[in-house]
C-alpha atoms as a PDB file:
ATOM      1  CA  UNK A   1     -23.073 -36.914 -12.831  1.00  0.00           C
ATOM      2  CA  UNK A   2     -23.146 -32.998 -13.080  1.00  0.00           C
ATOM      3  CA  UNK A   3     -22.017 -30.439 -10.179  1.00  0.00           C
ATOM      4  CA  UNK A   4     -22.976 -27.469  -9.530  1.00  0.00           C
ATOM      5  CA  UNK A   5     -21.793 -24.721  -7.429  1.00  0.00           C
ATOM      6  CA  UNK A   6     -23.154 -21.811  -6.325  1.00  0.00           C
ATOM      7  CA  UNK A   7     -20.850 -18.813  -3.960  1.00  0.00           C
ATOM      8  CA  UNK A   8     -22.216 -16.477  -1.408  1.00  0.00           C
ATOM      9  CA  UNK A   9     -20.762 -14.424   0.536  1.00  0.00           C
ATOM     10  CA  UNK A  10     -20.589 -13.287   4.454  1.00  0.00           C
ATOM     11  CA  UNK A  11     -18.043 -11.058   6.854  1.00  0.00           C
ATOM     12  CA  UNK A  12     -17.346 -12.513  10.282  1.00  0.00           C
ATOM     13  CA  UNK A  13     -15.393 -12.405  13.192  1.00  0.00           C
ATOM     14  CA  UNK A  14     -13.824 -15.147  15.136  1.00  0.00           C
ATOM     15  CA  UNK A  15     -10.551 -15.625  17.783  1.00  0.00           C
ATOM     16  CA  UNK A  16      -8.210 -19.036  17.768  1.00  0.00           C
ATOM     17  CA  UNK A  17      -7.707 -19.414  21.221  1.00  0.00           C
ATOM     18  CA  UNK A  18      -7.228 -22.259  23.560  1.00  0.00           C
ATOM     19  CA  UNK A  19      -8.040 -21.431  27.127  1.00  0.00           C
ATOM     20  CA  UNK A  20      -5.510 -23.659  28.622  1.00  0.00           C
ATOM     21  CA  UNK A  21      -2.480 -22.187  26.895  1.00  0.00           C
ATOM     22  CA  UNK A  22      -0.539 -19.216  28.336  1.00  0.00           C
ATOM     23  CA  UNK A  23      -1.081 -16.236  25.938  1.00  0.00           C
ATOM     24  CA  UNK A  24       1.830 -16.315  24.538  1.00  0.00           C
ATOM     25  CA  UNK A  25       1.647 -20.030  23.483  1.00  0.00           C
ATOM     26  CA  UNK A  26      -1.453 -19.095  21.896  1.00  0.00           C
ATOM     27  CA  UNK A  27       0.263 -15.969  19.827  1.00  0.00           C
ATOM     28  CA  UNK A  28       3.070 -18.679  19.174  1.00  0.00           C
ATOM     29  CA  UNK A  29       0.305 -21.012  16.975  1.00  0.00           C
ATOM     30  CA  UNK A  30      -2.167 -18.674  16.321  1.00  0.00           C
ATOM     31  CA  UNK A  31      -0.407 -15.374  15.155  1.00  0.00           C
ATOM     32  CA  UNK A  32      -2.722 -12.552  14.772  1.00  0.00           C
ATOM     33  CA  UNK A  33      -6.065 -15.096  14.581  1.00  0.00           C
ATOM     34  CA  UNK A  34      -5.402 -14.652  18.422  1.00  0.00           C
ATOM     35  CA  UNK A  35      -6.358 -11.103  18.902  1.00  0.00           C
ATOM     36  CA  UNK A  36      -7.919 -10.411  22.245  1.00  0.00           C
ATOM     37  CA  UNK A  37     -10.220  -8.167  20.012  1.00  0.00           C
ATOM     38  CA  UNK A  38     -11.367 -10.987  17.469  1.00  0.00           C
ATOM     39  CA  UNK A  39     -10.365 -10.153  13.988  1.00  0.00           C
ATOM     40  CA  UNK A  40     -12.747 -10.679  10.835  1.00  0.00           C
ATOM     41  CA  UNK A  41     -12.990 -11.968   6.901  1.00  0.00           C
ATOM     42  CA  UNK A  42     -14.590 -11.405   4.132  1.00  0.00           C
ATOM     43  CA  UNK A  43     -15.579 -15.177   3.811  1.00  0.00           C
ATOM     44  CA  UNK A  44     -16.285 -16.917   0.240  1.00  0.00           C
ATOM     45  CA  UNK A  45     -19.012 -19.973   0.901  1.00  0.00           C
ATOM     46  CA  UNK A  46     -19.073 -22.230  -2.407  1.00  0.00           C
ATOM     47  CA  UNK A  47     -21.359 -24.708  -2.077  1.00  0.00           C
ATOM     48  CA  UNK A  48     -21.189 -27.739  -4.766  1.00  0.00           C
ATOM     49  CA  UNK A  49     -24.334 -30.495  -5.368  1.00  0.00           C
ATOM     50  CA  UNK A  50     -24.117 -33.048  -8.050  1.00  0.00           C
ATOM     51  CA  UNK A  51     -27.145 -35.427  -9.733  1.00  0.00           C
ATOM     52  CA  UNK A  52     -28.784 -35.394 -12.748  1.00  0.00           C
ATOM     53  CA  UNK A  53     -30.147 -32.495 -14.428  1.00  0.00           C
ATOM     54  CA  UNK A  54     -33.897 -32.681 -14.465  1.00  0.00           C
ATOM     55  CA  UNK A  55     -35.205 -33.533 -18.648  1.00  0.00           C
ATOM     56  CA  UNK A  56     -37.674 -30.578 -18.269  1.00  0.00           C
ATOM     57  CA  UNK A  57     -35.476 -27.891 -16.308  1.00  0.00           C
ATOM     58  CA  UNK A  58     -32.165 -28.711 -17.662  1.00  0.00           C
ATOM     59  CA  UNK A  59     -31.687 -27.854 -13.517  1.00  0.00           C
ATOM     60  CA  UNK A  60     -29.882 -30.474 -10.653  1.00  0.00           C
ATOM     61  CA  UNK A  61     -31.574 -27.976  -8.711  1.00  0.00           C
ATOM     62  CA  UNK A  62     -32.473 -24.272  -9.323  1.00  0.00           C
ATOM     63  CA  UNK A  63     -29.566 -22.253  -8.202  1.00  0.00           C
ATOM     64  CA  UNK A  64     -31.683 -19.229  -7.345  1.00  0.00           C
ATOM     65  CA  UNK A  65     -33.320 -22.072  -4.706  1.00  0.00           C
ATOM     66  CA  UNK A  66     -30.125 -23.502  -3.473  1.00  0.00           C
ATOM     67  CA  UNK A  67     -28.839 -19.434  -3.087  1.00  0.00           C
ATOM     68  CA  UNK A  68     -31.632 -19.128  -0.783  1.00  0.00           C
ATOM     69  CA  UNK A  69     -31.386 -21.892   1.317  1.00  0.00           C
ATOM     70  CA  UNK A  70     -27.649 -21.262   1.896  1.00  0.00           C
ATOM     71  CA  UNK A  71     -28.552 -17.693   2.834  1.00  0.00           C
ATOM     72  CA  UNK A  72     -31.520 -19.004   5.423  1.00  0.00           C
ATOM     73  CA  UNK A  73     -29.597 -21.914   6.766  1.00  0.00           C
ATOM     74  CA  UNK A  74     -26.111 -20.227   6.888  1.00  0.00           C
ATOM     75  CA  UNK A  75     -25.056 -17.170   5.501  1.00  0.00           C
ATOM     76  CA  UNK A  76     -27.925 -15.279   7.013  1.00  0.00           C
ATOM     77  CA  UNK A  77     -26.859 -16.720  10.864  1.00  0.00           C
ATOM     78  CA  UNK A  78     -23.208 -15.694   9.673  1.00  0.00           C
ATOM     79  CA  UNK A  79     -23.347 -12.258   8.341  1.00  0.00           C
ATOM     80  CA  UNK A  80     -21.631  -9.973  10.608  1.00  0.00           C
ATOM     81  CA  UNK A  81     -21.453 -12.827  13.606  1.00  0.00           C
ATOM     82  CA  UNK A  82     -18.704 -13.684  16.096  1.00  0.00           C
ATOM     83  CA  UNK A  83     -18.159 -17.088  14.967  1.00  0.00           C
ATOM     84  CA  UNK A  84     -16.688 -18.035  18.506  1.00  0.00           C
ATOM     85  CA  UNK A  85     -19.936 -16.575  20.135  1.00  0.00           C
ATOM     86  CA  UNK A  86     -23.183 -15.789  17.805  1.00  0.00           C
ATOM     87  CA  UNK A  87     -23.988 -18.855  15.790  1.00  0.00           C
ATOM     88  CA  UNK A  88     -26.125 -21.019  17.682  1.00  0.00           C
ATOM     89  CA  UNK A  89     -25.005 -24.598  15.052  1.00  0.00           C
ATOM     90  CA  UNK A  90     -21.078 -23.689  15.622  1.00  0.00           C
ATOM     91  CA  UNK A  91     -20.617 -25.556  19.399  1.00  0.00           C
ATOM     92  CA  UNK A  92     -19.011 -22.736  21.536  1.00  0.00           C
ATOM     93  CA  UNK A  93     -16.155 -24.978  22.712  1.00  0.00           C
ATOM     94  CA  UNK A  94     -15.381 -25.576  18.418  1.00  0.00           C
ATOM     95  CA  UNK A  95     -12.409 -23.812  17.680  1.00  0.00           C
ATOM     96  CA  UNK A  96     -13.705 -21.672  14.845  1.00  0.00           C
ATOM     97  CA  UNK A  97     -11.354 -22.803  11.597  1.00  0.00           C
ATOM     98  CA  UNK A  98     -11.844 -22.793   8.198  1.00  0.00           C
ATOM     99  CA  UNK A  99     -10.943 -27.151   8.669  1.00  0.00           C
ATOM    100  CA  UNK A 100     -14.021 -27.312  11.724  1.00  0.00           C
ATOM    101  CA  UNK A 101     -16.499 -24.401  10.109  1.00  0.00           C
ATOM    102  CA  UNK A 102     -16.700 -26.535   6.971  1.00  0.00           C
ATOM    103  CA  UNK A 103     -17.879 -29.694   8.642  1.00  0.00           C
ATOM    104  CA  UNK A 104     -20.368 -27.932  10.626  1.00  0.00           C
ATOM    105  CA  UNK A 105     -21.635 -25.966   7.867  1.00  0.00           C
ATOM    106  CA  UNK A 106     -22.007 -29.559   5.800  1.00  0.00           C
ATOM    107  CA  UNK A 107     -24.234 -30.711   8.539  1.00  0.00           C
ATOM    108  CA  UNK A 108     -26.098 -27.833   9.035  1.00  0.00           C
ATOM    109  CA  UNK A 109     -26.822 -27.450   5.275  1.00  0.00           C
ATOM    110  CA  UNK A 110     -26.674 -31.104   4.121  1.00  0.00           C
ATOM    111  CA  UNK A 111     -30.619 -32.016   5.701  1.00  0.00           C
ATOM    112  CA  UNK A 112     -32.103 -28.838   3.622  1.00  0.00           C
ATOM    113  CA  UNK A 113     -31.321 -30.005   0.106  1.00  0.00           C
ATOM    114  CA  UNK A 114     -33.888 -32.036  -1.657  1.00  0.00           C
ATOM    115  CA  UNK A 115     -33.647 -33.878  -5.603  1.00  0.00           C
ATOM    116  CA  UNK A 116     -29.699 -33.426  -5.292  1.00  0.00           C
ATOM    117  CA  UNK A 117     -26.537 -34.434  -3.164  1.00  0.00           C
ATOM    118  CA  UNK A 118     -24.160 -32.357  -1.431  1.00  0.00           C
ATOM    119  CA  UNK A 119     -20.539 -32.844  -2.913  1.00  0.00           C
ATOM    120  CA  UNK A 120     -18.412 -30.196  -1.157  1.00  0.00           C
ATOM    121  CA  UNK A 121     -18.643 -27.292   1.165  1.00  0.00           C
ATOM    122  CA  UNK A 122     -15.164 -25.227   0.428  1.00  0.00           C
ATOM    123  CA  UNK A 123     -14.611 -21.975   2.679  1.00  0.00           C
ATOM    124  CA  UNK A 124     -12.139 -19.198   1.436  1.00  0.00           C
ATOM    125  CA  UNK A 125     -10.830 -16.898   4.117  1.00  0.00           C
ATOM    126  CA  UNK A 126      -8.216 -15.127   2.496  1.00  0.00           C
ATOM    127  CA  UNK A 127      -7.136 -14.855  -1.206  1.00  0.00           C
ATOM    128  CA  UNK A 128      -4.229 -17.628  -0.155  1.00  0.00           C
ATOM    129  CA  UNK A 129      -6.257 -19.677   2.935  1.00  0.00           C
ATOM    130  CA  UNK A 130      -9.602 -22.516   2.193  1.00  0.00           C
ATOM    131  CA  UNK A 131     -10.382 -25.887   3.176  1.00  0.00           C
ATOM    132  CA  UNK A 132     -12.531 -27.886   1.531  1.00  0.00           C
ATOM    133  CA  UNK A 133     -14.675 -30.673   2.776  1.00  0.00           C
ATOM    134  CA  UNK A 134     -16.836 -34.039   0.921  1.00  0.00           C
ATOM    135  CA  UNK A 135     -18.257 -35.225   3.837  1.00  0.00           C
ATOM    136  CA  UNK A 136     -17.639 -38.179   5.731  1.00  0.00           C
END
């Protein structure tokens, strides 16, 4: 089995906020990701298949494919959204993590890959913050 990974890249804004908590509960968990204003990254998408490579490519799948179907299916819809309000796959009662935006990004992505399988969807949000996820 071989993997492959390919990054792209997107900015975005989003708020961690839960609408039952007083606002200072919600500074209390949150921090700064609880800005009234939203606050934004500069998001790193990797985006890891595995298989076989093909005996006449040498490819599990062309990467300059799999670059544009991330961008169509994801990165494009992410690019300068409000996570909490823009993306119409990210439910608007999700709260917009790294942990939830990687499962909904596997199952937005997963049904657009063909000749390979999905291994792992990792999101970086800051040089020190990612989550990873295998699906499941």
């Amino acid at each position: 089995m071989v993997y492959l990974t390919r990054r792209e890249r997107f900015n975005a804004a989003h708020k961690l906020w839960v609408e039952s908590w007083s606002e200072a509960q919600n500074f209390e968990e949150f921090g700064k990701c609880a800005n009234k204003n939203w606050h934004g990254h500069n998001f790193e998408l990797f985006v890891t298949v595995k298989g076989t490579p093909d005996p006449v490519t040498g490819f599990i799948m062309n990467v300059k494919t799999l670059g544009k179907i991330i961008q169509r299916v994801l990165t494009d819809k992410l690019d300068h959204a409000n996570l909490n309000l823009d993306v119409d796959f990210i439910p608007p009662t999700l709260q917009p993590t790294i942990e939830n935006l990687v499962v909904v990004f596997w199952k937005e992505l997963e049904p657009h890959l063909e000749g390979c399988t999905l291994h792992c969807i990792e999101l970086k949000e800051t040089e020190n913050i990612f989550a990873s996820y295998y699906g499941g």
